[in-house]
C-alpha atoms as a PDB file:
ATOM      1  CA  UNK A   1     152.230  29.544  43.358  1.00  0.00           C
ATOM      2  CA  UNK A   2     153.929  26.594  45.236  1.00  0.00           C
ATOM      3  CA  UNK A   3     157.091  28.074  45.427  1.00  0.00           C
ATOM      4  CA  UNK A   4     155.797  31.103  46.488  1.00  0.00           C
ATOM      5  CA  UNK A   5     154.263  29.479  49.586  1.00  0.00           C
ATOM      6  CA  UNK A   6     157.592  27.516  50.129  1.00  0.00           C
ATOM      7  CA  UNK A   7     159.856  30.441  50.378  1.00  0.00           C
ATOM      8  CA  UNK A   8     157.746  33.228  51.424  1.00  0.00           C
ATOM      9  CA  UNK A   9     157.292  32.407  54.902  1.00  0.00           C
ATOM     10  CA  UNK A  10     156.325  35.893  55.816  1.00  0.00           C
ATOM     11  CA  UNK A  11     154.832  36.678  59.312  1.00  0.00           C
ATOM     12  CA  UNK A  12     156.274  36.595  62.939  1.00  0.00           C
ATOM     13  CA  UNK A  13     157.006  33.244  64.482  1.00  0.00           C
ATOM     14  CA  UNK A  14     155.378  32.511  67.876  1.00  0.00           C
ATOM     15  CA  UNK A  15     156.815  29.119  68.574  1.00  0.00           C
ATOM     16  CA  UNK A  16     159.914  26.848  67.135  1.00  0.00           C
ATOM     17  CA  UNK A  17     160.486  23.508  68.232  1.00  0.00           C
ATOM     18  CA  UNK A  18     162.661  20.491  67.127  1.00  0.00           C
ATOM     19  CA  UNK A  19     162.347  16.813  67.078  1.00  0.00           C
ATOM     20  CA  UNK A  20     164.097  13.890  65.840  1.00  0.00           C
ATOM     21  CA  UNK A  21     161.931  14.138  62.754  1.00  0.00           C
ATOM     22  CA  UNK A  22     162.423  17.484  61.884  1.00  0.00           C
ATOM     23  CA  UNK A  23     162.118  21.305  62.904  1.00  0.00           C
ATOM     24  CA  UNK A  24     158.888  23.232  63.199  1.00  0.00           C
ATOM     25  CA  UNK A  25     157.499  26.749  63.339  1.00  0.00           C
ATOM     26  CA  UNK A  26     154.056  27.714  63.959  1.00  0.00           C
ATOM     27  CA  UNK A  27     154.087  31.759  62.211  1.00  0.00           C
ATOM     28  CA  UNK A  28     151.276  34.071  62.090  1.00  0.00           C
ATOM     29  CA  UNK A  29     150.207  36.721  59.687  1.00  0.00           C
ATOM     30  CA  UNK A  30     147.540  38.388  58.755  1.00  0.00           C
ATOM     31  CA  UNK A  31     145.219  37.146  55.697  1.00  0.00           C
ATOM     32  CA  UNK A  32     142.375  38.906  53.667  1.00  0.00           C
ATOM     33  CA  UNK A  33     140.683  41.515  55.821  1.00  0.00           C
ATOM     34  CA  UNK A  34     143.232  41.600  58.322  1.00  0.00           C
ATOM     35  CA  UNK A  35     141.573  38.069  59.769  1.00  0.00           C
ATOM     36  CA  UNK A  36     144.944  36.242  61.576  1.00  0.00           C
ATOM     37  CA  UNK A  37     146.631  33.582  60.329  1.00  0.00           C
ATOM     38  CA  UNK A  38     148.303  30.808  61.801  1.00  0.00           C
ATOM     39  CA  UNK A  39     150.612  28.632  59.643  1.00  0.00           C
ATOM     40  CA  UNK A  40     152.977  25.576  60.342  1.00  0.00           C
ATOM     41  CA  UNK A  41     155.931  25.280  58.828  1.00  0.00           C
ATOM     42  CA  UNK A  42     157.598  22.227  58.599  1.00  0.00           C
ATOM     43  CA  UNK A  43     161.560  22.414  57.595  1.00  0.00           C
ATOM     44  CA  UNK A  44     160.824  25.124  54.852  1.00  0.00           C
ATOM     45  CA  UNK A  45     157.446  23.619  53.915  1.00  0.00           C
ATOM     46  CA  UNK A  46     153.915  25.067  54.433  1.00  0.00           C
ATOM     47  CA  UNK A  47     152.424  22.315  56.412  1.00  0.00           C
ATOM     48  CA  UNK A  48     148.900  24.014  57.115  1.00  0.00           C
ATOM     49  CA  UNK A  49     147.338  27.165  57.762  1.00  0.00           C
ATOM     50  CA  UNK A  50     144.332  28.682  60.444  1.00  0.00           C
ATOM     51  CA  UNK A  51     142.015  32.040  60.377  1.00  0.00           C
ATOM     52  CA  UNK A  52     142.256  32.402  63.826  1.00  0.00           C
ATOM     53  CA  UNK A  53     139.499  34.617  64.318  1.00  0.00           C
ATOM     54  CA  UNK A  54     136.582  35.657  62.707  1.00  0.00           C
ATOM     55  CA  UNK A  55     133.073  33.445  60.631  1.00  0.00           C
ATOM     56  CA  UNK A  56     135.643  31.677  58.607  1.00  0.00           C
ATOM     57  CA  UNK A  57     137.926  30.355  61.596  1.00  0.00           C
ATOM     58  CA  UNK A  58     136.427  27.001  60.543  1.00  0.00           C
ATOM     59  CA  UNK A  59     136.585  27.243  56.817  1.00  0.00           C
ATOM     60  CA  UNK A  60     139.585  24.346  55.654  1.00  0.00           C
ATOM     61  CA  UNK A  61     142.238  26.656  53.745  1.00  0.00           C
ATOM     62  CA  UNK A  62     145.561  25.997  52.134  1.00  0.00           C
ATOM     63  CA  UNK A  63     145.960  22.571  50.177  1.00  0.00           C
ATOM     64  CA  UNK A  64     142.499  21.685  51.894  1.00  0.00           C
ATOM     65  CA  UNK A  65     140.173  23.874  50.869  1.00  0.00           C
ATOM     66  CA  UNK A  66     136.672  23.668  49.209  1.00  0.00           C
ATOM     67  CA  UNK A  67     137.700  23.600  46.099  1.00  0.00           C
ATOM     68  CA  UNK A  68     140.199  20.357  46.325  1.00  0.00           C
ATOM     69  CA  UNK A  69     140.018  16.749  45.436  1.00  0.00           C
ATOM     70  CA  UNK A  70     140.166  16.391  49.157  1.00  0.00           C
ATOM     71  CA  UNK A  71     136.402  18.478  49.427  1.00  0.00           C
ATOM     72  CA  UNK A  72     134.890  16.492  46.789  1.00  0.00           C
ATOM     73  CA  UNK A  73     135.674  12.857  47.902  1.00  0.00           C
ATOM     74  CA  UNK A  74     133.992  13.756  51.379  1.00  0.00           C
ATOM     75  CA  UNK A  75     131.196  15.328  49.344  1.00  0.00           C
ATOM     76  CA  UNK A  76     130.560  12.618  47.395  1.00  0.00           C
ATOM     77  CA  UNK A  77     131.420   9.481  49.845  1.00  0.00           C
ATOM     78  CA  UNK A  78     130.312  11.035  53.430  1.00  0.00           C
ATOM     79  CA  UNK A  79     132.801   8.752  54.999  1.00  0.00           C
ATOM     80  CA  UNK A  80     132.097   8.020  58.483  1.00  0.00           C
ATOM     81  CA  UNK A  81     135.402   6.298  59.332  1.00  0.00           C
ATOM     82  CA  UNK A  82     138.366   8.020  58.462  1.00  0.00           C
ATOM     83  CA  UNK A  83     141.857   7.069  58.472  1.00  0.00           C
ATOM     84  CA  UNK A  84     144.637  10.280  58.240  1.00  0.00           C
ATOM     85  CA  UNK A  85     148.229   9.254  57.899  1.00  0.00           C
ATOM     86  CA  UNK A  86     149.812  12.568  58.904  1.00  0.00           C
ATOM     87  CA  UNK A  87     148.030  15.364  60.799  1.00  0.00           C
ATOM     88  CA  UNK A  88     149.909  19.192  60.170  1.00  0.00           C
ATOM     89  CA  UNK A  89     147.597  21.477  61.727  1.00  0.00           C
ATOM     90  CA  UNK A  90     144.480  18.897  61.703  1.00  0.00           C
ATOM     91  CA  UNK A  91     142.612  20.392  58.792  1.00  0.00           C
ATOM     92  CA  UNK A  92     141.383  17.411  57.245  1.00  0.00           C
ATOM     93  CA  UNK A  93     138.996  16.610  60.002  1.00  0.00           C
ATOM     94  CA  UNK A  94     137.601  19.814  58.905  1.00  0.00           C
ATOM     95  CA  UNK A  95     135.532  18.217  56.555  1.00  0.00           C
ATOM     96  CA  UNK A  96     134.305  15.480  59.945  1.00  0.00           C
ATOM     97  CA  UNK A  97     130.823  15.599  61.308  1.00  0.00           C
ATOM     98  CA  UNK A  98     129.351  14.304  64.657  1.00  0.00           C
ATOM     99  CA  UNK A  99     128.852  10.747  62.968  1.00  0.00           C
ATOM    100  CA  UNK A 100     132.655  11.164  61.428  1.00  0.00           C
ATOM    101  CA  UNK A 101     135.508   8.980  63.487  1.00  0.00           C
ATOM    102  CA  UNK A 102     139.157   9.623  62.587  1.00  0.00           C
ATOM    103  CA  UNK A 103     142.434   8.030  63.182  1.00  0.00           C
ATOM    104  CA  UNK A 104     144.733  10.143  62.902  1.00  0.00           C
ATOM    105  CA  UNK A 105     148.305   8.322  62.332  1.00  0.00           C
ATOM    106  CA  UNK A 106     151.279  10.858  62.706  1.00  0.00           C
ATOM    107  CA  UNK A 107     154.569   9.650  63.277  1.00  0.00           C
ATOM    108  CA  UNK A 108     155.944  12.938  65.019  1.00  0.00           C
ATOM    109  CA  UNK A 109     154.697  12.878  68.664  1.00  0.00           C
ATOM    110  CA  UNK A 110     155.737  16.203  68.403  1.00  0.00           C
ATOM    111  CA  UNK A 111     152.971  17.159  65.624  1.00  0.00           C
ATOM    112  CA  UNK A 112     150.458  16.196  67.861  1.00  0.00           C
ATOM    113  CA  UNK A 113     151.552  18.551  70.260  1.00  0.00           C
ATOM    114  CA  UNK A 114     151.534  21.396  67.953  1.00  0.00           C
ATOM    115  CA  UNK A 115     148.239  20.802  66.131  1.00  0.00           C
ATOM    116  CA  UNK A 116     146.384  20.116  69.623  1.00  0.00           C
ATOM    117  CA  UNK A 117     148.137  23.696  70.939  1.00  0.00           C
ATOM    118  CA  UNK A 118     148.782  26.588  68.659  1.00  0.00           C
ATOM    119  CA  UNK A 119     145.694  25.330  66.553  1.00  0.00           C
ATOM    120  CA  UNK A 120     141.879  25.096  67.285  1.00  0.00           C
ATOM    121  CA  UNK A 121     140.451  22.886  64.615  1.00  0.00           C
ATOM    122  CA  UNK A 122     140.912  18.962  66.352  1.00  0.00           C
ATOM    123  CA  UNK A 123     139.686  20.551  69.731  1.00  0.00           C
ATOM    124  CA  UNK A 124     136.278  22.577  67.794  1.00  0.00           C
ATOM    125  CA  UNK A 125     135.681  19.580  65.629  1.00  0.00           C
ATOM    126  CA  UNK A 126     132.538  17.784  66.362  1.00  0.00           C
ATOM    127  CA  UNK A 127     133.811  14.353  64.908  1.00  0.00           C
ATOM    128  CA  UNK A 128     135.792  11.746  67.540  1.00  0.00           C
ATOM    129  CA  UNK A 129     139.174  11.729  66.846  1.00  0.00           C
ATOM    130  CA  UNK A 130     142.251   9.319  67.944  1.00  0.00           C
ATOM    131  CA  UNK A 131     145.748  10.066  67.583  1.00  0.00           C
ATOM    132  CA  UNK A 132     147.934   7.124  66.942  1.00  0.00           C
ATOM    133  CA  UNK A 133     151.515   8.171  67.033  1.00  0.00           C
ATOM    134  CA  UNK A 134     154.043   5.828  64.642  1.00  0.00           C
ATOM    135  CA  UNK A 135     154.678   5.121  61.210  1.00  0.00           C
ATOM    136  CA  UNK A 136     151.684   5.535  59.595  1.00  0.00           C
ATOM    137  CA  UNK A 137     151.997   1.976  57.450  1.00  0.00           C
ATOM    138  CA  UNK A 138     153.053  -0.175  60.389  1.00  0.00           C
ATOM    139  CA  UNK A 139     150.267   0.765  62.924  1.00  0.00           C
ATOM    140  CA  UNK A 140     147.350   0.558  59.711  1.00  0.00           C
ATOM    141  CA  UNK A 141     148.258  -3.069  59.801  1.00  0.00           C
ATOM    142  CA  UNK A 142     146.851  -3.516  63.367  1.00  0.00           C
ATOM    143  CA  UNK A 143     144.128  -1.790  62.029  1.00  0.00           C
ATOM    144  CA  UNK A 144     140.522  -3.877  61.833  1.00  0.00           C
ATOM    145  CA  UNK A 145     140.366  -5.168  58.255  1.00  0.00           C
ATOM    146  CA  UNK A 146     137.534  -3.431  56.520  1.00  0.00           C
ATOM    147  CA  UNK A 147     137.541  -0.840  59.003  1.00  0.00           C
ATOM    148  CA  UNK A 148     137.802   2.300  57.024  1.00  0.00           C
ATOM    149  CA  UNK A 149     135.593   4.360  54.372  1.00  0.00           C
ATOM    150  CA  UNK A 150     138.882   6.465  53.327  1.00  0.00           C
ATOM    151  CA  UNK A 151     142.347   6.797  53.939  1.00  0.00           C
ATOM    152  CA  UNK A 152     143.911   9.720  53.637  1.00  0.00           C
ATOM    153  CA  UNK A 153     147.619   9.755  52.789  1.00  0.00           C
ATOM    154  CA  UNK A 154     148.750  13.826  53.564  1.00  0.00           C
ATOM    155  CA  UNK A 155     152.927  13.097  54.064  1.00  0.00           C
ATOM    156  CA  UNK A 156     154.479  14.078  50.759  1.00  0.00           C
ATOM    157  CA  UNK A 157     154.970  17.838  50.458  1.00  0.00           C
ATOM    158  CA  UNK A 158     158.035  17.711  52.429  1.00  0.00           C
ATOM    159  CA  UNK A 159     162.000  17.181  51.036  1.00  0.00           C
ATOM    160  CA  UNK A 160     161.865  13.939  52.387  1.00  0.00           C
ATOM    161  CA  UNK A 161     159.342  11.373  50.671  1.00  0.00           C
ATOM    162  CA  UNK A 162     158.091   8.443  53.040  1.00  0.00           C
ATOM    163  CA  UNK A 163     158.931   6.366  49.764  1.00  0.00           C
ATOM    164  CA  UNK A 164     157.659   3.126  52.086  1.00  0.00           C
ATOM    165  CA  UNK A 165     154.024   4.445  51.503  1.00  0.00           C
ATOM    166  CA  UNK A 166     153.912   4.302  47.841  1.00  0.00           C
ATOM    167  CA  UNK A 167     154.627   1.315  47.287  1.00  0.00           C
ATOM    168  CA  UNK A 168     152.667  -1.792  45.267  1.00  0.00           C
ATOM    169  CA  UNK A 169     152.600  -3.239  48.829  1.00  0.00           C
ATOM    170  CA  UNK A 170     151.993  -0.596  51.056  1.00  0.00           C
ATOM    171  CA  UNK A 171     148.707  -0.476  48.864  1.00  0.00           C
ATOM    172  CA  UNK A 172     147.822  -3.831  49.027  1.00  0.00           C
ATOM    173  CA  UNK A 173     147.649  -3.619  52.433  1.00  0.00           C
ATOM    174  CA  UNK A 174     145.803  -0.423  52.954  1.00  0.00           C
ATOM    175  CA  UNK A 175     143.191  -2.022  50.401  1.00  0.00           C
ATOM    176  CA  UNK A 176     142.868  -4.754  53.234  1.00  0.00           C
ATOM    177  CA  UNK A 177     141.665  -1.796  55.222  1.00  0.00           C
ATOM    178  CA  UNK A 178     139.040  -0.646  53.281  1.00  0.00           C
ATOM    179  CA  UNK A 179     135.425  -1.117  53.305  1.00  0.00           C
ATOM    180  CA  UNK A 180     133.695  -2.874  50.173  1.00  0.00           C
ATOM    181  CA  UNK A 181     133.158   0.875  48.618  1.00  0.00           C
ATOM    182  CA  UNK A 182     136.390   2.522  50.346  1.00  0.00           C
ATOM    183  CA  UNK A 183     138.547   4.630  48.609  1.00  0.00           C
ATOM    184  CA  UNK A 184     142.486   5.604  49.107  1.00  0.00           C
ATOM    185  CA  UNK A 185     143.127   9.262  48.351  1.00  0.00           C
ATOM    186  CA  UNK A 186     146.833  11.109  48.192  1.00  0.00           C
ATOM    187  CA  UNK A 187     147.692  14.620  48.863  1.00  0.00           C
ATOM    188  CA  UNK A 188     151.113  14.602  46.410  1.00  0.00           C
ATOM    189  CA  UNK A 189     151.388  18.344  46.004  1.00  0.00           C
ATOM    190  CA  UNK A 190     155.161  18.906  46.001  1.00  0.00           C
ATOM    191  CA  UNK A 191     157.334  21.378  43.480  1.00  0.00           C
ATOM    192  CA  UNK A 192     160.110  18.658  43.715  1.00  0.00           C
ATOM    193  CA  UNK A 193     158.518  15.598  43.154  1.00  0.00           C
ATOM    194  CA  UNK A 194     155.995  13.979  41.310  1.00  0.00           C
ATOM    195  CA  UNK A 195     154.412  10.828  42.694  1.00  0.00           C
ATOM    196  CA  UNK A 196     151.751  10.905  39.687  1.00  0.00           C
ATOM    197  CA  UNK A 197     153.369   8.000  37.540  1.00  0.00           C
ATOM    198  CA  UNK A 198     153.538   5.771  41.059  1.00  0.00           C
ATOM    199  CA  UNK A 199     150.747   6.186  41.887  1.00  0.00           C
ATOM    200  CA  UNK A 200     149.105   5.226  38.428  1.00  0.00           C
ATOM    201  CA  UNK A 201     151.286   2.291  38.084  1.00  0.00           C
ATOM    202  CA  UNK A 202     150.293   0.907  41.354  1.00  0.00           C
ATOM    203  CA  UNK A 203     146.744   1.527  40.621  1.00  0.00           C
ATOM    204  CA  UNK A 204     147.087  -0.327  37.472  1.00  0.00           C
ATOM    205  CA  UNK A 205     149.279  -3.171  38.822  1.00  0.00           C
ATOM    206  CA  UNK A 206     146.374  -3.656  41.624  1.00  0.00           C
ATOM    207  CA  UNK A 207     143.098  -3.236  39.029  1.00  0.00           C
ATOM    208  CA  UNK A 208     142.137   0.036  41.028  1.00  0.00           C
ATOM    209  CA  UNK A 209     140.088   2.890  39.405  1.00  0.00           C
ATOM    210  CA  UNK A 210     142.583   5.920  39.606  1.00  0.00           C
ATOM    211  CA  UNK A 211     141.927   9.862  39.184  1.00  0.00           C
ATOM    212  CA  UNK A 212     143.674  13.284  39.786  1.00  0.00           C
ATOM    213  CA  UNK A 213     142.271  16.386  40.765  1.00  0.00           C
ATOM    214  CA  UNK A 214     144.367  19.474  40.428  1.00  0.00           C
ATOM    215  CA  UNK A 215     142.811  22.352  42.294  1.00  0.00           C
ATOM    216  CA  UNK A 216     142.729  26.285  41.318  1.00  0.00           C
ATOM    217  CA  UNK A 217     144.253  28.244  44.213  1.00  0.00           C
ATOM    218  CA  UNK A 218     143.267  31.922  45.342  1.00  0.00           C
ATOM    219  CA  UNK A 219     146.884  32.937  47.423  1.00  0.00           C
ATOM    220  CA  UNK A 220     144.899  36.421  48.560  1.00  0.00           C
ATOM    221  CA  UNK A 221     142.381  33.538  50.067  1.00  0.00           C
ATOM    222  CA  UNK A 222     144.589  31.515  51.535  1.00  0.00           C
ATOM    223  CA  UNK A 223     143.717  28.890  48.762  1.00  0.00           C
ATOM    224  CA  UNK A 224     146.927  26.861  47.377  1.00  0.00           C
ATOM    225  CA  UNK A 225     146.778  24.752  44.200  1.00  0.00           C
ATOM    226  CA  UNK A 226     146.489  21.185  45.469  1.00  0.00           C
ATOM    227  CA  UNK A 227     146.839  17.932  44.014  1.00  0.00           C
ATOM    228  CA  UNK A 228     144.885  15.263  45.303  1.00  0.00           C
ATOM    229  CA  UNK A 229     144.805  11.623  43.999  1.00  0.00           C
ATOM    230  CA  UNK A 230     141.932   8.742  44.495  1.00  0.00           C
ATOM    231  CA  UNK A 231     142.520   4.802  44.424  1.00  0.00           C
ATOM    232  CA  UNK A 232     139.839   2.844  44.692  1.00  0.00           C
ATOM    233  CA  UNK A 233     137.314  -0.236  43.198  1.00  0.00           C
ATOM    234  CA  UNK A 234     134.450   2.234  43.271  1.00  0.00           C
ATOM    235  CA  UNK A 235     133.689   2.720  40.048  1.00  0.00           C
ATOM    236  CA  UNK A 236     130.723   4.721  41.483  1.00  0.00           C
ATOM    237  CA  UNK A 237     132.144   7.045  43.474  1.00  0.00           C
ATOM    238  CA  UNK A 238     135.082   7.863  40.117  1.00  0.00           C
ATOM    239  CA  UNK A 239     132.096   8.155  37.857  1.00  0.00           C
ATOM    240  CA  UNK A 240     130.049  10.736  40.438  1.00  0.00           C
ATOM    241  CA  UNK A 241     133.277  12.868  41.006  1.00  0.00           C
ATOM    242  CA  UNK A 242     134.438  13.387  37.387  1.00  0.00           C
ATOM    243  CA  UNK A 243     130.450  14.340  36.946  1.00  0.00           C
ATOM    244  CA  UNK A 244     129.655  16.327  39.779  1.00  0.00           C
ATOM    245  CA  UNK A 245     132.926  18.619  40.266  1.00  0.00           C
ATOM    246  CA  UNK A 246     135.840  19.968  38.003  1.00  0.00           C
ATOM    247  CA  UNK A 247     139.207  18.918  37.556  1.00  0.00           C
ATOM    248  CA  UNK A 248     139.134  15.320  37.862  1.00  0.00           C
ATOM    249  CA  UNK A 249     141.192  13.512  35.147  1.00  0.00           C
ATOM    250  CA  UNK A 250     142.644  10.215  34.023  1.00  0.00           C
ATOM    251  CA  UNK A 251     146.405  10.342  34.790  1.00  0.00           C
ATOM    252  CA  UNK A 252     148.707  10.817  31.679  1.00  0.00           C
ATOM    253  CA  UNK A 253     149.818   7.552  30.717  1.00  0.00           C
ATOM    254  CA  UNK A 254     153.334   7.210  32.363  1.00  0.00           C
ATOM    255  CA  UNK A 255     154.061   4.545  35.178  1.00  0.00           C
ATOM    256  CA  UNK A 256     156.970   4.169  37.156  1.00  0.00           C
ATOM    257  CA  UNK A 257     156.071   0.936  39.512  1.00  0.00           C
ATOM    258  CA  UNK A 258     157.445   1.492  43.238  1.00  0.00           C
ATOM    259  CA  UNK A 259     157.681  -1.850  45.051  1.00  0.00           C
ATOM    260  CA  UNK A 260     159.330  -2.159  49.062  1.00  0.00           C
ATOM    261  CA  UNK A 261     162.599  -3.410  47.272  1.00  0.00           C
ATOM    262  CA  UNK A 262     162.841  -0.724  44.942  1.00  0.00           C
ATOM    263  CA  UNK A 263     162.046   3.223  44.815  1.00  0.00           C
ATOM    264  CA  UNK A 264     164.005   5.512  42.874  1.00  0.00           C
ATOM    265  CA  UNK A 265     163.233   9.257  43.760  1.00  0.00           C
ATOM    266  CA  UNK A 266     165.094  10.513  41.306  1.00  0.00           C
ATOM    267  CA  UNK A 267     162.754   8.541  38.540  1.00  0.00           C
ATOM    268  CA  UNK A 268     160.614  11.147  39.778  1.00  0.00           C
ATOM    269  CA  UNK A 269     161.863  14.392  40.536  1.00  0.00           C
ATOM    270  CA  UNK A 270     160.778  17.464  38.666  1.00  0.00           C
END
C-alpha cells in the first residue's frame, strides 16, 4: 500500500511552493464519507494528511494513526516533553495534551510555514509547542541534557535519507538528551530503504533495548502501514508495549553499523 500512496497523488492541488530543500504541494481530496482531505506532498512523497472537517478533524491519520508504534509509546509513556525532529503537517503533536511541551526541530523554514497555514492541527492543539528551525541533530545538542521524555525522529520517508541521524553518534548524543526513563522512537517507513538493520546495530553497539512495530493500514481510512522503531534503557516501557498492544517485535537479527565516517545507503536499499 506504500506505493500506492507514493504515486497516487490524486486530488486537486491548492498550493505549490519550493525551497532550497525541496518542492511541496499541499492537495486535497475527499476521504470516507466525502469528509475533505488535506495532504502534503513532499517531492513525490506523502508527507501527512488532515480531515478538514467534520468529528474526526482531530483524529491523527496516515503513518500516525491509532493503531501505530507512534500511538502506543504515548499510550504507554505519557511523555510530557517531547522532542520532534521534522514536523510535515504537525500530526504528531496530535497525540499532546495541555501538560505536553514539544520542540519541534524542522530544518525547512518553509515546512513551518505550510503546517502552521494550510493545516489546523499545531494551531487546535492544546499542548505548547516551539518550532526550532535547523538541522535537527545540531540544534538537539544545545538542547538541556536530560531534557526530554521522547524524541521523535519522523525524516526518513523521503528519497533523500538524513544518513547524519542514524548514526552510532548521532545516538549517543540524543541519549544525552533523554530523561532517566526516555525513549528514542523512529518513523523509517520508506519502500526504498530500510533503516531496520541500523538501527538494531546501533541499539546493540549502545546496550539499548530495541523494538519494531509494523502497523496494519486501512487506505479507505486514511490509515497507512507504518513502521515505527523504539530505542531506549527502559526495559519497562519495552516489556509494557510488547504486552499491552500488537505488533511489537524483536528486529531480525541483521546489523549494518552506521557511524559519522561511514554510511552506505546502498547497504540498505530494498
Amino acid at each position: 500500500s506504500y506505493i500506492v500512496h507514493e504515486t497516487t497523488l490524486t486530488g486537486g492541488a491548492i498550493y505549490q511552493q519550493r525551497s532550497f530543500y525541496g518542492s511541496y504541494t499541499v492537495r486535497e481530496t475527499s476521504g470516507p464519507e466525502q469528509m475533505p482531505v488535506r495532504r502534503l506532498v513532499a517531492g513525490t512523497h506523502v508527507h501527512g494528511e488532515q480531515f478538514m472537517a467534520g468529528p474526526r478533524q482531530h483524529d491523527p491519520i496516515a503513518y500516525y494513526h491509532t493503531d501505530t508504534g507512534l500511538a502506543h509509546v504515548f499510550e504507554s509513556m505519557q511523555p510530557r516533553r517531547v522532542a520532534a525532529v521534522g514536523l510535515s503537517a504537525g500530526s504528531v503533536v496530535e497525540y499532546g495534551n495541555a501538560d505536553t511541551h514539544f520542540d519541534i526541530y524542522e530544518l525547512d523554514p518553509l515546512v513551518v510555514d505550510i503546517a502552521s497555514r494550510w493545516f489546523t492541527i499545531l494551531a487546535d492543539s492544546p499542548s505548547s509547542i516551539r518550532y526550532i528551525v535547523g538541522d535537527g541533530r545540531l540544534m538537539l545538542r544545545q538542547a538541556t541534557p536530560a531534557g526530554y521524555d521522547l524524541v521523535i525522529l519522523d525524516a526518513f520517508t523521503s528519497g533523500s535519507i538524513p544518513t547524519h541521524l542514524v548514526t552510532v553518534e548521532a545516538v549517543t548524543e540524543m541519549v544525552t538528551r533523554l530523561s532517566s526513563e526516555g525513549a528514542i522512537l523512529y518513523h523509517i517507513s520508506n519502500h526504498h530503504v530500510d533503516l531496520l538493520p541500523v538501527l538494531n546495530a546501533i541499539a546493540n553497539q549502545l546496550n539499548l533495548g530495541i523494538l519494531v512495530n509494523q502497523s496494519v493500514g486501512d487506505d479507505r481510512l486514511h490509515k497507512y502501514t507504518a513502521t515505527w522503531v523504539v530505542m531506549t534503557a527502559n526495559q519497562t516501557l519495552l516489556a509494557r508495549l510488547k504486552n499491552d498492544f500488537s505488533n511489537w517485535d524483536t528486529p531480525p537479527p541483521t546489523m549494518v553499523l552506521w557511524r559519522d565516517e561511514f554510511s552506505n545507503i546502498w547497504s540498505v536499499i530494498r
